[in-house]
C-alpha atoms as a PDB file:
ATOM      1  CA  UNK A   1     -29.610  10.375  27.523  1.00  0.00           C
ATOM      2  CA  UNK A   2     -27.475  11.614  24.594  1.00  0.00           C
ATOM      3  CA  UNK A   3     -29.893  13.344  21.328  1.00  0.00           C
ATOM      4  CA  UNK A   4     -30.173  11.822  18.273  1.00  0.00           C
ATOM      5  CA  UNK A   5     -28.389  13.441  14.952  1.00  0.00           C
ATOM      6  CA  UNK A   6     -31.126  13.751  13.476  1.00  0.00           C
ATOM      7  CA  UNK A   7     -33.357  15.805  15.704  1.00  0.00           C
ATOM      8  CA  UNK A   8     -34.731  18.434  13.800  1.00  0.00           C
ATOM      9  CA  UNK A   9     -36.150  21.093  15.928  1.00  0.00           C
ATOM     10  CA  UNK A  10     -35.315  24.551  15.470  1.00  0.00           C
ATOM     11  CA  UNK A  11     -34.573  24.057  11.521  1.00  0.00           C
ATOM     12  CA  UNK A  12     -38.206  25.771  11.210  1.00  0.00           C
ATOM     13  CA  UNK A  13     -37.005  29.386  12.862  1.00  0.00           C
ATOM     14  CA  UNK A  14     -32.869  29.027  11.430  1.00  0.00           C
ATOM     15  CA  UNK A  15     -34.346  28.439   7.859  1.00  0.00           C
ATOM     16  CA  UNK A  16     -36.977  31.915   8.584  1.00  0.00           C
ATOM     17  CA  UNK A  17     -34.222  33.816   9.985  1.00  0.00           C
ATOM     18  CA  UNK A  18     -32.306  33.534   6.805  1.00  0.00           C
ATOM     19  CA  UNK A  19     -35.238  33.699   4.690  1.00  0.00           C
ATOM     20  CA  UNK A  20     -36.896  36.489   5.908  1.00  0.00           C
ATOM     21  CA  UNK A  21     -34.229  39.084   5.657  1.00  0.00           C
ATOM     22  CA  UNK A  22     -34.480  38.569   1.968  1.00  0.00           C
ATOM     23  CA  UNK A  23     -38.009  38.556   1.546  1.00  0.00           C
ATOM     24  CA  UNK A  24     -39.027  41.655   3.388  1.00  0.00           C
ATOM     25  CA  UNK A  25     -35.765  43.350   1.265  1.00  0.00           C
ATOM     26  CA  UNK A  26     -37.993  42.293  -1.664  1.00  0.00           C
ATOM     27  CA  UNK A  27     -41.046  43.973  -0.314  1.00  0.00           C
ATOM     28  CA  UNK A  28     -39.555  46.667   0.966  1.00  0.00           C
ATOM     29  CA  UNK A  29     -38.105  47.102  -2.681  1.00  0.00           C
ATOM     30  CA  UNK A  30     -41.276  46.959  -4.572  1.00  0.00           C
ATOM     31  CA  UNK A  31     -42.821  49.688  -2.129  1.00  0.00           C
ATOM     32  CA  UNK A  32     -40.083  51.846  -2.523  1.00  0.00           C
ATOM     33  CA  UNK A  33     -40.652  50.845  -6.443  1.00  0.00           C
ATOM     34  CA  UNK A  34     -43.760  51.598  -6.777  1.00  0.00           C
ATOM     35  CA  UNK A  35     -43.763  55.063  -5.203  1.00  0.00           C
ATOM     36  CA  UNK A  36     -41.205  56.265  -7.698  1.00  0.00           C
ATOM     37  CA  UNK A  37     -43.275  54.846 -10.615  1.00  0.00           C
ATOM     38  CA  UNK A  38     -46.635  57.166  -9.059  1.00  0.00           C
ATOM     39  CA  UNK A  39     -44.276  60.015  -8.074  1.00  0.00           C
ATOM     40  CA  UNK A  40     -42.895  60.030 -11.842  1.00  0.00           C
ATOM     41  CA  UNK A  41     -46.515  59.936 -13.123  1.00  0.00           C
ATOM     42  CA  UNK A  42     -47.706  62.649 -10.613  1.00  0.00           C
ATOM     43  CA  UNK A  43     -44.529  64.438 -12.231  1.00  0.00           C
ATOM     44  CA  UNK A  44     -45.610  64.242 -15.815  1.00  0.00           C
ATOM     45  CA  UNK A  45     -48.877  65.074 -15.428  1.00  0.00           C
ATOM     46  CA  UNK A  46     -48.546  67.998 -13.693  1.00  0.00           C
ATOM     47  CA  UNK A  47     -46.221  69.105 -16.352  1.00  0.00           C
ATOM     48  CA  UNK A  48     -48.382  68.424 -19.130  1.00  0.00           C
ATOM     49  CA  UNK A  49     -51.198  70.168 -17.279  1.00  0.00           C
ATOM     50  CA  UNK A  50     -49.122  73.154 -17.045  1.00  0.00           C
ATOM     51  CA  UNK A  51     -48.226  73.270 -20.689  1.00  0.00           C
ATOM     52  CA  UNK A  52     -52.262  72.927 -21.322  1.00  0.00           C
ATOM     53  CA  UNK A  53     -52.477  75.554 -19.586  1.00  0.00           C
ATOM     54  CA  UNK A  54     -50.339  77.698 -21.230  1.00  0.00           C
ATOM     55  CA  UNK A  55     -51.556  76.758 -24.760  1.00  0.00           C
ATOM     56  CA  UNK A  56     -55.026  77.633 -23.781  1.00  0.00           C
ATOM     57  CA  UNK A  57     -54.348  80.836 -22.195  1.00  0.00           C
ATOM     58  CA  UNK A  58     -52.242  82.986 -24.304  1.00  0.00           C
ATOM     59  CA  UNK A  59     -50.231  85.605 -22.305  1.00  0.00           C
ATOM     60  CA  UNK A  60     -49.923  83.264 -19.794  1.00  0.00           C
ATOM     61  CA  UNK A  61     -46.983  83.959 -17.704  1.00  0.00           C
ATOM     62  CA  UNK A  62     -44.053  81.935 -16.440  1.00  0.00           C
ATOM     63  CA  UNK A  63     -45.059  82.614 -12.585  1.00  0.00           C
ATOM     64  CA  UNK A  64     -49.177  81.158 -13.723  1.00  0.00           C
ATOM     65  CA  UNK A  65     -47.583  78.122 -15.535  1.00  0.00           C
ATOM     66  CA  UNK A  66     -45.525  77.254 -12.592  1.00  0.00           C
ATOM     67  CA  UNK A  67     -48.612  77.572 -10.050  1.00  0.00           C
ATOM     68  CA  UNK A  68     -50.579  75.300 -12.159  1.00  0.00           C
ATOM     69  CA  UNK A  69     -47.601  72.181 -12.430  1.00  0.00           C
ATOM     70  CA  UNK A  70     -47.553  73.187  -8.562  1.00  0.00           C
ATOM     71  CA  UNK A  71     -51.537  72.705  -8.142  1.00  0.00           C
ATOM     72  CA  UNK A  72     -51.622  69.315 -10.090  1.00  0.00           C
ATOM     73  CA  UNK A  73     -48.113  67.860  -8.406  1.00  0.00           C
ATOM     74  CA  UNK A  74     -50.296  66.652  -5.624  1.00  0.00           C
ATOM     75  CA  UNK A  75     -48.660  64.812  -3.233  1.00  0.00           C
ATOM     76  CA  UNK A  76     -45.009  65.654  -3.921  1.00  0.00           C
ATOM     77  CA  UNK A  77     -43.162  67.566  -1.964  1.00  0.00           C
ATOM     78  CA  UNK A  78     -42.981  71.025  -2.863  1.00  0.00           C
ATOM     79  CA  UNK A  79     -39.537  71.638  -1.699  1.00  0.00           C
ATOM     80  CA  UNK A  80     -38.260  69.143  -3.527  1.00  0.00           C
ATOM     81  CA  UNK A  81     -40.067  70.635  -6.738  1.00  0.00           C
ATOM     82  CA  UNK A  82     -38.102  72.570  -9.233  1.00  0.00           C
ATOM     83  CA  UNK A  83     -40.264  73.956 -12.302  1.00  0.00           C
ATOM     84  CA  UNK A  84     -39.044  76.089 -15.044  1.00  0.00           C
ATOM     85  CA  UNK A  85     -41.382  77.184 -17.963  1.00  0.00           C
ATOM     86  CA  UNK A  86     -39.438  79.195 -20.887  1.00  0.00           C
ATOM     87  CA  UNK A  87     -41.184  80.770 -24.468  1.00  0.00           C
ATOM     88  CA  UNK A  88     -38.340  79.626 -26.936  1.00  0.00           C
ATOM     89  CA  UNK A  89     -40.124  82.399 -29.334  1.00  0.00           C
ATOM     90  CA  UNK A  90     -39.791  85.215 -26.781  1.00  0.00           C
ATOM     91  CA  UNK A  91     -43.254  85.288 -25.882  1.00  0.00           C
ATOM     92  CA  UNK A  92     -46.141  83.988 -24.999  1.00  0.00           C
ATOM     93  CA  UNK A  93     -48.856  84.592 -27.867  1.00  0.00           C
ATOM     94  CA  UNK A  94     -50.208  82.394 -30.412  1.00  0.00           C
ATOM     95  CA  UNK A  95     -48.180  80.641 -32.811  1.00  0.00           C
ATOM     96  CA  UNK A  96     -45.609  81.040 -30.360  1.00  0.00           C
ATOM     97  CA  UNK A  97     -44.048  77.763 -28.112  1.00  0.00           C
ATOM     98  CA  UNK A  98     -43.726  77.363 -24.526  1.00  0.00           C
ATOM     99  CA  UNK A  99     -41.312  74.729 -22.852  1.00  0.00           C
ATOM    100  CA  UNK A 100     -42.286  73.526 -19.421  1.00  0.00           C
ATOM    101  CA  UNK A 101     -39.891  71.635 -17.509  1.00  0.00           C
ATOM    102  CA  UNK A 102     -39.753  70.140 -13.505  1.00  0.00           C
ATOM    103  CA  UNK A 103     -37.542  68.086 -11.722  1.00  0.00           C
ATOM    104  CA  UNK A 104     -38.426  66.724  -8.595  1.00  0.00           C
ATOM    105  CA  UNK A 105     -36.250  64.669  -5.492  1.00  0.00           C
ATOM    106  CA  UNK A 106     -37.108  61.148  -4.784  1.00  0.00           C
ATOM    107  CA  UNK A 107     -35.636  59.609  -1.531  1.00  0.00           C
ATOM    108  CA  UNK A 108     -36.824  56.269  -0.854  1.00  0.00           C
ATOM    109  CA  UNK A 109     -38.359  55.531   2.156  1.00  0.00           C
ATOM    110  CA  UNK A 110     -36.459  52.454   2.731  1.00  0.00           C
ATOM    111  CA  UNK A 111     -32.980  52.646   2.206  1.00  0.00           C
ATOM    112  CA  UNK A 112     -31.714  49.357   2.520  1.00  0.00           C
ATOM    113  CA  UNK A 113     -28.427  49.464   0.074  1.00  0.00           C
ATOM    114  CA  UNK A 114     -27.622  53.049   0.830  1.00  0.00           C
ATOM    115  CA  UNK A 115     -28.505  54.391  -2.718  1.00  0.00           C
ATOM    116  CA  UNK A 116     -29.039  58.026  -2.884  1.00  0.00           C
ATOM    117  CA  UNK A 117     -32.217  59.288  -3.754  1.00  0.00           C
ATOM    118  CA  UNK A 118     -32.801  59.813  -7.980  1.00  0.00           C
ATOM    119  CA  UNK A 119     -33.859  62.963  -9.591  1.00  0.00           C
ATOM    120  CA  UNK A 120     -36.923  62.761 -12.248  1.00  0.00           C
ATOM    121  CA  UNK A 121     -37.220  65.262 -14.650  1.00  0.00           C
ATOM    122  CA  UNK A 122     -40.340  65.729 -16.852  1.00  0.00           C
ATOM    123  CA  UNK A 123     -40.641  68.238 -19.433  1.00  0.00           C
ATOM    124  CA  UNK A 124     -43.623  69.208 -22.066  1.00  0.00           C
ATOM    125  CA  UNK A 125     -43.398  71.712 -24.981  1.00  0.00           C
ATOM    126  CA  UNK A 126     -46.521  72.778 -27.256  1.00  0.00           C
ATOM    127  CA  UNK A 127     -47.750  75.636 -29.651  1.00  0.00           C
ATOM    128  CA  UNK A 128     -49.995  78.394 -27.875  1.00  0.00           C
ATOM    129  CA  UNK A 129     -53.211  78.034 -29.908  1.00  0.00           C
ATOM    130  CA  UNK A 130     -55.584  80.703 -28.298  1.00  0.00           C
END
């Protein structure tokens, strides 16, 4: 008994092998996405915390400024972390600025087009008031 031309069966699991591919490269892209977006925020508010810090506290040092981006980066990793805090006026007293500046590694988890991983910098500067 020869088939018919039209029989249809296995169009169902042909059309979700080429679909699928593409959809969970989607997913997998809006994961990766959204991690950057929260690792960048994480970033910048650590950085601003550290520059609060330093505005509050006058004679802070550069070593206490770092610790405190380092504290409130929560969830990045550390070794990937690279702060540098500098006192454009030459000290740290009120009246006086202080620049606080990290960068920080992000490799995506899923690397699906073989892009290397991005580096996000953050940076904060304010008067010391007290």
């Amino acid at each position: 008994m020869m088939r018919r031309l039209t029989d249809h069966r296995g169009q169902s699991l042909v059309e979700f092998a080429v679909v699928a591919p593409v959809f969970l490269m989607i997913v997998l892209g809006l994961v990766d996405g959204a991690r950057a977006v929260w690792h960048y925020n994480t970033l910048a508010q650590a950085t601003r915390e550290g520059t609060r810090y330093a505005i509050v506290r006058s004679g802070a040092t550069a070593s206490q400024i770092e610790s405190v981006v380092r504290e409130h980066a929560s969830g990045l990793d550390q070794n990937d972390l690279t702060v540098t805090v500098s006192f454009p006026d030459g000290d740290s007293k009120p009246g006086d600025r202080v620049d606080v500046r990290a960068s920080y590694r992000f490799d995506p988890l899923f690397d699906l087009v073989g892009l290397p991983g991005i580096t996000m910098t953050s940076s904060s500067r304010m008067t010391i008031q007290h």
